[in-house]
N, C-alpha and C. Protein backbone atom coordinates (compact mmCIF):
# COMPACT_ATOMS: atom_id res chain seq x y z
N UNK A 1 111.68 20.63 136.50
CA UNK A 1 111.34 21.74 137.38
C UNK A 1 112.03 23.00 136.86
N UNK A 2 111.47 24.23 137.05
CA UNK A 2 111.80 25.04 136.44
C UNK A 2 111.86 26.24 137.77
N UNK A 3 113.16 26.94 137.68
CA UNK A 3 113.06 28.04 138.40
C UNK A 3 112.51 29.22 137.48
N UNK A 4 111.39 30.51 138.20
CA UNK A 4 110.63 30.82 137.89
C UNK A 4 111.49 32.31 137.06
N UNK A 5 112.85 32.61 138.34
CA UNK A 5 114.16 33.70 137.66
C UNK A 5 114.80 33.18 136.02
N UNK A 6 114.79 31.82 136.19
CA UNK A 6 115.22 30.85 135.18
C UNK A 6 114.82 30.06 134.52
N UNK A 7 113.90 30.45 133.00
CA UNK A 7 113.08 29.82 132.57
C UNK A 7 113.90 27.92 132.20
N UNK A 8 114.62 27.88 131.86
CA UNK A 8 115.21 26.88 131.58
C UNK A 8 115.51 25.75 132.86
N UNK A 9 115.16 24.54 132.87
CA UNK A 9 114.51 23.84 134.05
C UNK A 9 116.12 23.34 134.54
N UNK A 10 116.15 23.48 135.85
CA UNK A 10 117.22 22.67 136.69
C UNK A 10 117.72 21.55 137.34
N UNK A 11 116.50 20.91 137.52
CA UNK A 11 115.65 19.35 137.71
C UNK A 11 115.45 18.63 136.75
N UNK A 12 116.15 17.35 136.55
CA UNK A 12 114.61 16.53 135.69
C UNK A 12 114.66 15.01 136.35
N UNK A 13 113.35 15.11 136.49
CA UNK A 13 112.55 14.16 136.67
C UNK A 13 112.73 13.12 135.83
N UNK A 14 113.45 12.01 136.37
CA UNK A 14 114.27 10.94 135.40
C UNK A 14 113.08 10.01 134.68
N UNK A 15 111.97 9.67 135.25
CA UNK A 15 110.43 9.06 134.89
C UNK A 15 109.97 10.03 133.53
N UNK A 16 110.02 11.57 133.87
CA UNK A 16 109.57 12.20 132.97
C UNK A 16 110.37 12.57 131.43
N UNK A 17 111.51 11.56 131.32
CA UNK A 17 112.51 12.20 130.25
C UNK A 17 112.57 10.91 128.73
N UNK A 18 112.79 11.40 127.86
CA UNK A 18 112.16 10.97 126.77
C UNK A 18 113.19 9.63 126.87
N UNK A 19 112.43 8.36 126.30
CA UNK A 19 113.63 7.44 126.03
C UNK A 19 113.93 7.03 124.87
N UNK A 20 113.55 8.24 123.76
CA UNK A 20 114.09 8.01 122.78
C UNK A 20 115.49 9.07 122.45
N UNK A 21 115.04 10.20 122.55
CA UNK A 21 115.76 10.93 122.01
C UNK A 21 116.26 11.42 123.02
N UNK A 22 117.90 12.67 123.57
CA UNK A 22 118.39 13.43 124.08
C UNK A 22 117.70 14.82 124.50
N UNK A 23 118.14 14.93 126.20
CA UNK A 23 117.35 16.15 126.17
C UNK A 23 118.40 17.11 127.17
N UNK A 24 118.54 18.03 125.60
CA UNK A 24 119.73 18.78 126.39
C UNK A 24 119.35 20.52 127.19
N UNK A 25 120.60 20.76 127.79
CA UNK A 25 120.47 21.67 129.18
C UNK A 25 121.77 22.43 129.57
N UNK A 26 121.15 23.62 129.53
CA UNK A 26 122.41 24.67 129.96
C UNK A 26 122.19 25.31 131.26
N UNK A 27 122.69 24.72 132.14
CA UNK A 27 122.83 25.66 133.41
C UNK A 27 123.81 26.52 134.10
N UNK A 28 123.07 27.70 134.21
CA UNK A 28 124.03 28.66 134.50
C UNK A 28 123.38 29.41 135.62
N UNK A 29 124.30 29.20 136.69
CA UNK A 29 123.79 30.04 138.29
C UNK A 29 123.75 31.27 138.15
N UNK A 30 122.96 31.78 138.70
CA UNK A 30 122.69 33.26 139.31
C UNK A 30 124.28 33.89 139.65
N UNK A 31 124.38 35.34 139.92
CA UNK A 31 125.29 35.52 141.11
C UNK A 31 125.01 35.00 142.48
N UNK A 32 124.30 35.16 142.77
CA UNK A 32 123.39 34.45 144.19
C UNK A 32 123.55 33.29 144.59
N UNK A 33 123.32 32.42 143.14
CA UNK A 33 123.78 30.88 143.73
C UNK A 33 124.87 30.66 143.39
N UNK A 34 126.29 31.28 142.43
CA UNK A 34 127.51 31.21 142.56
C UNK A 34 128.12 31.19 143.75
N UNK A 35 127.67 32.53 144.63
CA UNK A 35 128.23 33.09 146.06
C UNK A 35 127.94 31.81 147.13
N UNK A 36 126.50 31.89 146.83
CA UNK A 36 126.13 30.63 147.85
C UNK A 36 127.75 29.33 147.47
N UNK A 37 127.84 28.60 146.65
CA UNK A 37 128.17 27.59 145.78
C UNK A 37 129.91 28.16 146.26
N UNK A 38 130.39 29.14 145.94
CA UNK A 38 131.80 29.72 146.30
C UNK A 38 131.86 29.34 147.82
N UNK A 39 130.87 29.70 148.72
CA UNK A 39 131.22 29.63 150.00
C UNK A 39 131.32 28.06 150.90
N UNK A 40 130.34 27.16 149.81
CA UNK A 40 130.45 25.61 150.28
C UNK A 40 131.54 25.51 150.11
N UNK A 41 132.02 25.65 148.88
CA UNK A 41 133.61 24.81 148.18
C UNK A 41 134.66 25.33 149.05
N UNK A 42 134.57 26.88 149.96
CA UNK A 42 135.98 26.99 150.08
C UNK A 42 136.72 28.29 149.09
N UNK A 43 135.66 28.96 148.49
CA UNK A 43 136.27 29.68 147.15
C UNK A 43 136.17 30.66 147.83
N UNK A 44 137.08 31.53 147.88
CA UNK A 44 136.64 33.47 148.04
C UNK A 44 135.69 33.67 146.84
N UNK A 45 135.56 33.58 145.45
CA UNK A 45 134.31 34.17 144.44
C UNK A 45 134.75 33.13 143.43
N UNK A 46 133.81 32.71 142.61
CA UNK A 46 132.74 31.80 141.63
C UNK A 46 132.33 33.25 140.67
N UNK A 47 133.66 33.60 139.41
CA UNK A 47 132.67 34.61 138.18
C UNK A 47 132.32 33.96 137.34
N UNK A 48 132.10 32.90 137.06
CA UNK A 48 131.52 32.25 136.32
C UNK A 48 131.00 30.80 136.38
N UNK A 49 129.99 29.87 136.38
CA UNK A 49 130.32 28.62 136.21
C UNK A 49 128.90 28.12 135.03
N UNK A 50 129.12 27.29 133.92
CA UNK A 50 128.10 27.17 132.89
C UNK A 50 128.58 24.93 132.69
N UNK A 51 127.27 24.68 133.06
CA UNK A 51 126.76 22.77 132.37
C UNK A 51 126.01 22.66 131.65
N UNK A 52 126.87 22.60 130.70
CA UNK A 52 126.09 22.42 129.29
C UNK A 52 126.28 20.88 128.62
N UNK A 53 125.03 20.53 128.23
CA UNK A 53 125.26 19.02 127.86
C UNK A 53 123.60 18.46 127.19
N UNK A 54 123.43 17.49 127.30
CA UNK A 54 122.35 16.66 127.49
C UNK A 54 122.51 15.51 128.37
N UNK A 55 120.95 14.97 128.49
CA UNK A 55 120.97 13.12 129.47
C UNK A 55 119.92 12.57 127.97
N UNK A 56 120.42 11.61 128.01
CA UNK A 56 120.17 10.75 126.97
C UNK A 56 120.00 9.24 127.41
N UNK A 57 119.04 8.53 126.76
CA UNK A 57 118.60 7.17 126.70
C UNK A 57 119.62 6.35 126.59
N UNK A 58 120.15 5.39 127.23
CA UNK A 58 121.55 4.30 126.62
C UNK A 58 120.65 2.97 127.08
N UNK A 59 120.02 2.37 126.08
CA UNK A 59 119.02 1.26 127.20
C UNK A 59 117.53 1.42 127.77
N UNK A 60 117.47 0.17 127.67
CA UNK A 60 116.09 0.33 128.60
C UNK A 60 115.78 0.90 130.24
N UNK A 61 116.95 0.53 131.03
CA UNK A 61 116.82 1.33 131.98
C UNK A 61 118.34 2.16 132.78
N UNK A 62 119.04 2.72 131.56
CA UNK A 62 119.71 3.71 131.99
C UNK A 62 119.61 4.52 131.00
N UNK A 63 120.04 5.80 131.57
CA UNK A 63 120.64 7.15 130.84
C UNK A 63 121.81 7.60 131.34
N UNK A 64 122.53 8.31 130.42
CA UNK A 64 123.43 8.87 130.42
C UNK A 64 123.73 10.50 130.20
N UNK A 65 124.48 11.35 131.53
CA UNK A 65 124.31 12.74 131.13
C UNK A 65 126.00 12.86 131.12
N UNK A 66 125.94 13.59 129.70
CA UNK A 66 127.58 13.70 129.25
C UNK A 66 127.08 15.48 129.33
N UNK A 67 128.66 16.45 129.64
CA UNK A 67 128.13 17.97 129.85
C UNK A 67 129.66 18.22 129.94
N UNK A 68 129.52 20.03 129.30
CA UNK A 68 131.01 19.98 129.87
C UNK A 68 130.69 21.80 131.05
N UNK A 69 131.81 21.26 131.74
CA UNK A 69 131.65 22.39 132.97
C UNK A 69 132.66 23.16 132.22
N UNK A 70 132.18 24.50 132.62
CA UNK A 70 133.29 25.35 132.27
C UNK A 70 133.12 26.98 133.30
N UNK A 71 133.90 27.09 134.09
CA UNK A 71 134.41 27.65 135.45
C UNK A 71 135.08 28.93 135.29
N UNK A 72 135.32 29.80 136.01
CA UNK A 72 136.49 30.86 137.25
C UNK A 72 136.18 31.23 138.25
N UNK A 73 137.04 30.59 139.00
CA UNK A 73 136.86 31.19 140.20
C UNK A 73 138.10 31.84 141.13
N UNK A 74 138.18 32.09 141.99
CA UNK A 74 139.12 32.52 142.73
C UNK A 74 139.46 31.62 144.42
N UNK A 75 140.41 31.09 144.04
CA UNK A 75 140.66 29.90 145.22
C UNK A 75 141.98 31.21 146.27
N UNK A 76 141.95 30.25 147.57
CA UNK A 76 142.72 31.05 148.74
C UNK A 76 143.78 29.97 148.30
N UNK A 77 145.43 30.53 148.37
CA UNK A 77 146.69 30.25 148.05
C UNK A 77 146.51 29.22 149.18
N UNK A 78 146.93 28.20 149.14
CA UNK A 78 147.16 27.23 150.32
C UNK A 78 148.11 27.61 151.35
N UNK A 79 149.40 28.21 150.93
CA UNK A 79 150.29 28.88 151.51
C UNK A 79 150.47 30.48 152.42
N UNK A 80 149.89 31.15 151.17
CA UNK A 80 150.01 33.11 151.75
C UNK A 80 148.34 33.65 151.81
N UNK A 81 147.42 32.82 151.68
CA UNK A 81 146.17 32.91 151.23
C UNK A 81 145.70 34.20 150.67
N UNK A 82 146.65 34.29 149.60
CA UNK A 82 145.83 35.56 148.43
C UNK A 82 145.45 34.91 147.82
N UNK A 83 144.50 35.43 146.77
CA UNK A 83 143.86 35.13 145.86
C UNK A 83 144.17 34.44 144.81
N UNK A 84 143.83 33.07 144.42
CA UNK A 84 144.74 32.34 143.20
C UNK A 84 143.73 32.39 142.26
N UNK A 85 143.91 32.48 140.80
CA UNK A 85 142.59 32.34 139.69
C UNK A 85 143.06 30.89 139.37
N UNK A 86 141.91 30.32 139.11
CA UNK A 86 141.30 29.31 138.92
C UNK A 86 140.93 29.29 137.78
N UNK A 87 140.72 28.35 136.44
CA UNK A 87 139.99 28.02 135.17
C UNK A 87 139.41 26.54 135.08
N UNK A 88 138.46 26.38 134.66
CA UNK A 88 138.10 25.05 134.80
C UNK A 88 137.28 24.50 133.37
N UNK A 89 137.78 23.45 132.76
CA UNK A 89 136.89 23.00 131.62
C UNK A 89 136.87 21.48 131.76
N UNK A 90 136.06 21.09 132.15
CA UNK A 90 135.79 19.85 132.01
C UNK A 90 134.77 18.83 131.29
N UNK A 91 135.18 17.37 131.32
CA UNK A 91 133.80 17.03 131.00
C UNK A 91 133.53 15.78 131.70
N UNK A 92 131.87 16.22 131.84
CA UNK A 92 131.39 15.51 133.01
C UNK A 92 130.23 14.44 132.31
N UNK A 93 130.99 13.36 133.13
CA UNK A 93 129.80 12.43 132.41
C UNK A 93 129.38 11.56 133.48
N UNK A 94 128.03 10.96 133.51
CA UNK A 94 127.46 10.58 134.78
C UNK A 94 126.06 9.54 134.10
N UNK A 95 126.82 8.07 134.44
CA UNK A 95 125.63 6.90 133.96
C UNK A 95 124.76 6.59 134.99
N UNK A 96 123.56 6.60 134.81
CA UNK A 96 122.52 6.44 135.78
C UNK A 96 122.16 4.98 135.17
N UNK A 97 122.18 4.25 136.47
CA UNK A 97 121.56 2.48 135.59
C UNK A 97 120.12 2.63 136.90
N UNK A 98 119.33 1.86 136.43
CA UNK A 98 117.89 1.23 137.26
C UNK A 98 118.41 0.31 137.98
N UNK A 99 118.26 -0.44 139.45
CA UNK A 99 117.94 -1.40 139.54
C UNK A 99 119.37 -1.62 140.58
N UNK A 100 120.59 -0.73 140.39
CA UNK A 100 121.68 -0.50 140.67
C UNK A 100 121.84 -0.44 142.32
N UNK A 101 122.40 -1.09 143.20
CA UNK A 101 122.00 -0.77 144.65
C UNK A 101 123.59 -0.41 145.26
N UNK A 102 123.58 0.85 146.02
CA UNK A 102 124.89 0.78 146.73
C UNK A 102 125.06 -0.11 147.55
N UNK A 103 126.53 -0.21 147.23
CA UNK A 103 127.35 -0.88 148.17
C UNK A 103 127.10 -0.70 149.88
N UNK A 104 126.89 -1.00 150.64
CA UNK A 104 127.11 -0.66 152.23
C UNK A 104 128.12 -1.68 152.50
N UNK A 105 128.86 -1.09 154.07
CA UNK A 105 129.45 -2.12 155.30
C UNK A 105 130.81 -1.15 154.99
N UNK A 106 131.76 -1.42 155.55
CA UNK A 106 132.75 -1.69 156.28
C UNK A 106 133.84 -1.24 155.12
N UNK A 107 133.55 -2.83 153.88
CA UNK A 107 134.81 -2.89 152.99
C UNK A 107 133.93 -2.93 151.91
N UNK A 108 133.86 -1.71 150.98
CA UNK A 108 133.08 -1.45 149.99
C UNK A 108 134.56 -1.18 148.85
N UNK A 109 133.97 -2.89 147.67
CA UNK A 109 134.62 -2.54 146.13
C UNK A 109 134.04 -1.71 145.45
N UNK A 110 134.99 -0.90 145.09
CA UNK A 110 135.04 0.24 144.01
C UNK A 110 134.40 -0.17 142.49
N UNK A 111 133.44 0.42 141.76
CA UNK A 111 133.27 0.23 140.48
C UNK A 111 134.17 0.28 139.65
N UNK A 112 134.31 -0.16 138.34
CA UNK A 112 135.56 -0.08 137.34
C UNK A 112 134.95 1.08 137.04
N UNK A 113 133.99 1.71 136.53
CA UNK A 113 133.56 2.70 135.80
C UNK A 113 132.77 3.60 136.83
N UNK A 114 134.17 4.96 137.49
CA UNK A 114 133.35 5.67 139.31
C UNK A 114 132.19 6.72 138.01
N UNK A 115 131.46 6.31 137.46
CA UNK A 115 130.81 7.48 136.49
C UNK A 115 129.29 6.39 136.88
N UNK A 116 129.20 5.73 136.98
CA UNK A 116 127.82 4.34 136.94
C UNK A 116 127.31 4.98 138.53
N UNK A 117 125.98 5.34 138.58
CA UNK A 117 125.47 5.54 139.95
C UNK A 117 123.99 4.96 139.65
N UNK A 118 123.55 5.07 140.83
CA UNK A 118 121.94 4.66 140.77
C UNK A 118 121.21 5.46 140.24
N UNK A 119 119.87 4.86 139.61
CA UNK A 119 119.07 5.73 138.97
C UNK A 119 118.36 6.92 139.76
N UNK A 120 118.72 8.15 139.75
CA UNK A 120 117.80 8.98 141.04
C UNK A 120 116.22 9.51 140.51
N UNK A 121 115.57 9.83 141.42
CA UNK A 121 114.34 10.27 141.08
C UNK A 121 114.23 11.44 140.48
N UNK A 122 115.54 12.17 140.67
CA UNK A 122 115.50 13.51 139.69
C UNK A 122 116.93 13.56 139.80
N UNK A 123 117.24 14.51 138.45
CA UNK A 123 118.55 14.68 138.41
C UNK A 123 119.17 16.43 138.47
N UNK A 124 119.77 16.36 139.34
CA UNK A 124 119.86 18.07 139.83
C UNK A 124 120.89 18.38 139.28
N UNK A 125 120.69 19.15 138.21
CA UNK A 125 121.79 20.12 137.39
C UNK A 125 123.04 20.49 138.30
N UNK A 126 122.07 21.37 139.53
CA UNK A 126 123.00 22.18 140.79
C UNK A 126 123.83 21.45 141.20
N UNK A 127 123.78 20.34 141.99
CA UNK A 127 124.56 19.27 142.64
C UNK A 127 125.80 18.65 141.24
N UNK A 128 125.16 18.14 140.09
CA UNK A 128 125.97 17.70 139.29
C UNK A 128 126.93 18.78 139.14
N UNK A 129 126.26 19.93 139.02
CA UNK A 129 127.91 20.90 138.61
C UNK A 129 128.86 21.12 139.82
N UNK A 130 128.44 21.40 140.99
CA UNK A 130 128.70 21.72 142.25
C UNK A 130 130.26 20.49 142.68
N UNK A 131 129.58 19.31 142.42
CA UNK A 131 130.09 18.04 142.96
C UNK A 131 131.40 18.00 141.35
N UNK A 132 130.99 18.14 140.11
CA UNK A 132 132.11 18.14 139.49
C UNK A 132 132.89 19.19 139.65
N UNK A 133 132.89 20.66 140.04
CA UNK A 133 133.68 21.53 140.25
C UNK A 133 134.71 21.13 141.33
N UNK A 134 134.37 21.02 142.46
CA UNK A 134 134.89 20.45 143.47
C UNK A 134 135.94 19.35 143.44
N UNK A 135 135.45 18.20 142.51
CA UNK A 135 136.79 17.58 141.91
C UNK A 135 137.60 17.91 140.97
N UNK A 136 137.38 19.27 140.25
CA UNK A 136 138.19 19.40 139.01
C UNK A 136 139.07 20.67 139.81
N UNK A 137 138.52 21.34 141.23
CA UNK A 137 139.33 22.44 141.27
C UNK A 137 140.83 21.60 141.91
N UNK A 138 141.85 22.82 142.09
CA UNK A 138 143.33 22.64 142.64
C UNK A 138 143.01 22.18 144.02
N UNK A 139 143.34 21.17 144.44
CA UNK A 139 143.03 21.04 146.01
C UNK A 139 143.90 21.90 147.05
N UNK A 140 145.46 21.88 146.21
CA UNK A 140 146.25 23.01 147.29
C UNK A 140 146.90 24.12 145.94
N UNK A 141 146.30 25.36 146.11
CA UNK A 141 146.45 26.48 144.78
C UNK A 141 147.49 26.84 145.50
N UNK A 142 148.74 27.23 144.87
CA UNK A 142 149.64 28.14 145.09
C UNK A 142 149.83 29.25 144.38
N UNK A 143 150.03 30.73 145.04
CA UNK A 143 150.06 31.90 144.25
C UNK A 143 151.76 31.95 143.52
N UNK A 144 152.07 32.67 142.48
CA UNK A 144 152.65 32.15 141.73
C UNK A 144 154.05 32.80 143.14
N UNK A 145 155.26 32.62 143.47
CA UNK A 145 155.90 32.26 144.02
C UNK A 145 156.20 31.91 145.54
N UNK A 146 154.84 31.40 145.74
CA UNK A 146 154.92 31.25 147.12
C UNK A 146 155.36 29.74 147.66
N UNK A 147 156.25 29.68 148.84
CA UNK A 147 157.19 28.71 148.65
C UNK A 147 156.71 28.40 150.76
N UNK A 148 157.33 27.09 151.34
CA UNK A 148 156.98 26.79 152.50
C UNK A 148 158.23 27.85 152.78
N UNK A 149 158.50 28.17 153.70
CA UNK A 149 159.45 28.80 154.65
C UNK A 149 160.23 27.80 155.42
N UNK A 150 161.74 27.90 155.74
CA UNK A 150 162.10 26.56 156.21
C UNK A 150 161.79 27.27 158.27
N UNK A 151 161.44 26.57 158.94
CA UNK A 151 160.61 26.65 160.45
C UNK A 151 161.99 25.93 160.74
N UNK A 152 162.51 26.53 161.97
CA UNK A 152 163.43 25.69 162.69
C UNK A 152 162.18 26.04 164.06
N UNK A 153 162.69 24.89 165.23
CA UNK A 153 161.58 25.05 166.40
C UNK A 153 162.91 23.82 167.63
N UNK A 154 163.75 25.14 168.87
CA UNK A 154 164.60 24.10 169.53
C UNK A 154 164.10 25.38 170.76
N UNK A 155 163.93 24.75 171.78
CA UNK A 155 164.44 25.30 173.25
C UNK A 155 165.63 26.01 172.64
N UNK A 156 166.01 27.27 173.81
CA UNK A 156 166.94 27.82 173.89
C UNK A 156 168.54 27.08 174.02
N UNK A 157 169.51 26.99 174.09
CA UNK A 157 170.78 26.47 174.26
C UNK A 157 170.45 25.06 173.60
N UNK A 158 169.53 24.75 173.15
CA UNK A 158 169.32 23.35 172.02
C UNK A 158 169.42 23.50 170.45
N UNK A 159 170.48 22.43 169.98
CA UNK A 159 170.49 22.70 168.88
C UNK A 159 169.55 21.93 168.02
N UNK A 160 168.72 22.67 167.31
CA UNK A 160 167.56 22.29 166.32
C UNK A 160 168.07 20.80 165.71
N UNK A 161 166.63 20.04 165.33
CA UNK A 161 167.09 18.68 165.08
C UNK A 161 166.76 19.30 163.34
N UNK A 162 167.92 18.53 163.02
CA UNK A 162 167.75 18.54 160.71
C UNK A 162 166.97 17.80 160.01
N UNK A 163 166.30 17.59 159.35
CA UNK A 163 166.23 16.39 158.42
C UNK A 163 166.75 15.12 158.47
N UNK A 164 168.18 14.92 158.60
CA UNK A 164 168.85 13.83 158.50
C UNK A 164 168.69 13.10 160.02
N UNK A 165 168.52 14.41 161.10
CA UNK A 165 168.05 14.31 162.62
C UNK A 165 167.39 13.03 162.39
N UNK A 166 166.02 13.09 161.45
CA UNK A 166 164.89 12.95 161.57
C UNK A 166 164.94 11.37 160.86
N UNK A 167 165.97 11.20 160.03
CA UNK A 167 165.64 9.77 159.38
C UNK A 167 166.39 8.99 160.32
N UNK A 168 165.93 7.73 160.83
CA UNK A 168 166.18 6.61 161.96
C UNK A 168 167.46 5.99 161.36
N UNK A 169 167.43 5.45 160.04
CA UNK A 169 168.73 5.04 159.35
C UNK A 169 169.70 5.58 158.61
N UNK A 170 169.63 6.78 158.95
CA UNK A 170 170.69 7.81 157.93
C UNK A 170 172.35 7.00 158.64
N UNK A 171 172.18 7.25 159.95
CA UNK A 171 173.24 7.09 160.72
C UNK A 171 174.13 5.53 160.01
N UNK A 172 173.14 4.67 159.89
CA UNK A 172 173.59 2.92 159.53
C UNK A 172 173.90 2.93 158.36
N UNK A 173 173.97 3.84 157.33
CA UNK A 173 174.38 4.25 156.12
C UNK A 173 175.95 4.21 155.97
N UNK A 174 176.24 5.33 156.73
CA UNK A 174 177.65 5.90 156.99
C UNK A 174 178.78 4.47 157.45
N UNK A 175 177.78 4.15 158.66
CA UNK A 175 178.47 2.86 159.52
C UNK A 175 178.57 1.36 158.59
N UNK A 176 177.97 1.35 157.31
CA UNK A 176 177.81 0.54 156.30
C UNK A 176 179.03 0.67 155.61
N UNK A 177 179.38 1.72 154.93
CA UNK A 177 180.08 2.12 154.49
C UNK A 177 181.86 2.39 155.37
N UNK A 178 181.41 2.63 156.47
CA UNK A 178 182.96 1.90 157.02
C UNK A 178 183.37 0.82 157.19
N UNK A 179 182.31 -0.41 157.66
CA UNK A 179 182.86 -1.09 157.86
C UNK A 179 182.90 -1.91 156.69
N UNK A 180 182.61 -1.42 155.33
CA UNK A 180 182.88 -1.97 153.87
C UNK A 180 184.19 -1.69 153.54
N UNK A 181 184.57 -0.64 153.92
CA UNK A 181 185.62 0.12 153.17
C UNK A 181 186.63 -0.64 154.19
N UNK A 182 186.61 -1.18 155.68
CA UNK A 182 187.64 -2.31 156.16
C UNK A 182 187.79 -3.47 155.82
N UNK A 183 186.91 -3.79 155.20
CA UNK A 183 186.68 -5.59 155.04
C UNK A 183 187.36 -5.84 153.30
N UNK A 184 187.68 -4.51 152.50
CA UNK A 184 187.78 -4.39 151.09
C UNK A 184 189.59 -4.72 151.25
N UNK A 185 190.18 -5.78 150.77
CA UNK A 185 191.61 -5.94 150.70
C UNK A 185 192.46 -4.90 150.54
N UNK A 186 193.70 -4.88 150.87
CA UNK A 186 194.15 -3.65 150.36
C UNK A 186 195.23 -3.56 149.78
N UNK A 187 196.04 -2.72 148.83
CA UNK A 187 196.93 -2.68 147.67
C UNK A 187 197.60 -4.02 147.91
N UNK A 188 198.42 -4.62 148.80
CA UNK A 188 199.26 -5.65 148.65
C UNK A 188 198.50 -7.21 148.43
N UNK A 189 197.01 -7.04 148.47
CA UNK A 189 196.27 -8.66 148.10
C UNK A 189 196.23 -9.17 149.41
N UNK A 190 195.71 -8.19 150.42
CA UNK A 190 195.81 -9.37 151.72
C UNK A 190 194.45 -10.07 151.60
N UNK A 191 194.35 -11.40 151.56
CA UNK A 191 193.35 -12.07 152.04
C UNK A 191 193.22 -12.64 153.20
């Protein structure tokens, strides 16, 4: 399928793709569908994102699309939420087998190889880059010195609980240690 702004097709139709040879593909979004694409993920701005690769024959009924993403964008600081830059180069590879059925229920085993999916009826450039960006970006970006703040939080005339407040066995530590240091003989050999 071919967008009509974008002669170069964004779709393919996994029935319609050669099974001999490689058929390679450069996709590169609009500003339009960057912005769109920035605003799913979570990004303040997407200046760039390019999947470049081919899907290729491995077999009688799989293919394989190997591509590498290559990204900037501008992520919100997890912390002060200014603007963090972002770079991204990856490479994305994605085995399509025939015949392949997901897992359903409850307690679903994991594949050895998370790259093996079912064969789809078309394979969407958009989504493939979209879905690898998303795992390759920073999940929590920090701007370069931004740090937690230490939060104290007590009622008035209460004194704030610490850290050590907070661990249940800090206290049995101490009390370990005394009653070691009584039970340890002392200079004259008392047993």
């Amino acid at each position: 399928m071919t967008d009509p702004a974008n002669p170069r097709p964004t779709r393919f139709r996994t029935g319609g793709l050669s099974p001999r040879k490689p058929t390679r593909f450069s996709y590169r979004p609009d500003a339009g569908e960057r912005a769109t694409l920035a605003q799913d993920l979570g990004l303040i701005s997407l200046h760039r994102l390019d999947l470049t690769g081919e899907i290729r024959p491995a077999g009688r009924d799989e293919l394989v699309l190997e591509a590498t993403l290559t990204a900037a964008a501008d992520q919100a600081c997890s912390i002060t939420l200014a603007p963090v830059p972002a770079t991204v180069s990856e490479t994305v590879r994605r085995r399509y087998v025939a015949g392949l059925e997901t897992p359903e229920g409850d307690e679903v085993e994991m594949p050895e190889d998370d790259s093996v999916e079912p064969m789809p009826e078309l394979i969407d450039l958009a989504e493939v880059a979209a879905e690898a960006l998303a795992l390759a970006l920073p999940l929590y970006p920090r701007a370069p010195g931004a740090e937690f703040a230490h939060a104290v939080h007590a009622a008035e005339g209460v004194t704030p609980l610490s850290d050590a407040d907070l661990k249940p066995f800090a206290g049995l530590q101490g009390l370990a240690a005394k009653l070691a240091a009584k039970e340890e003989p002392g200079p004259e050999g008392d047993e």
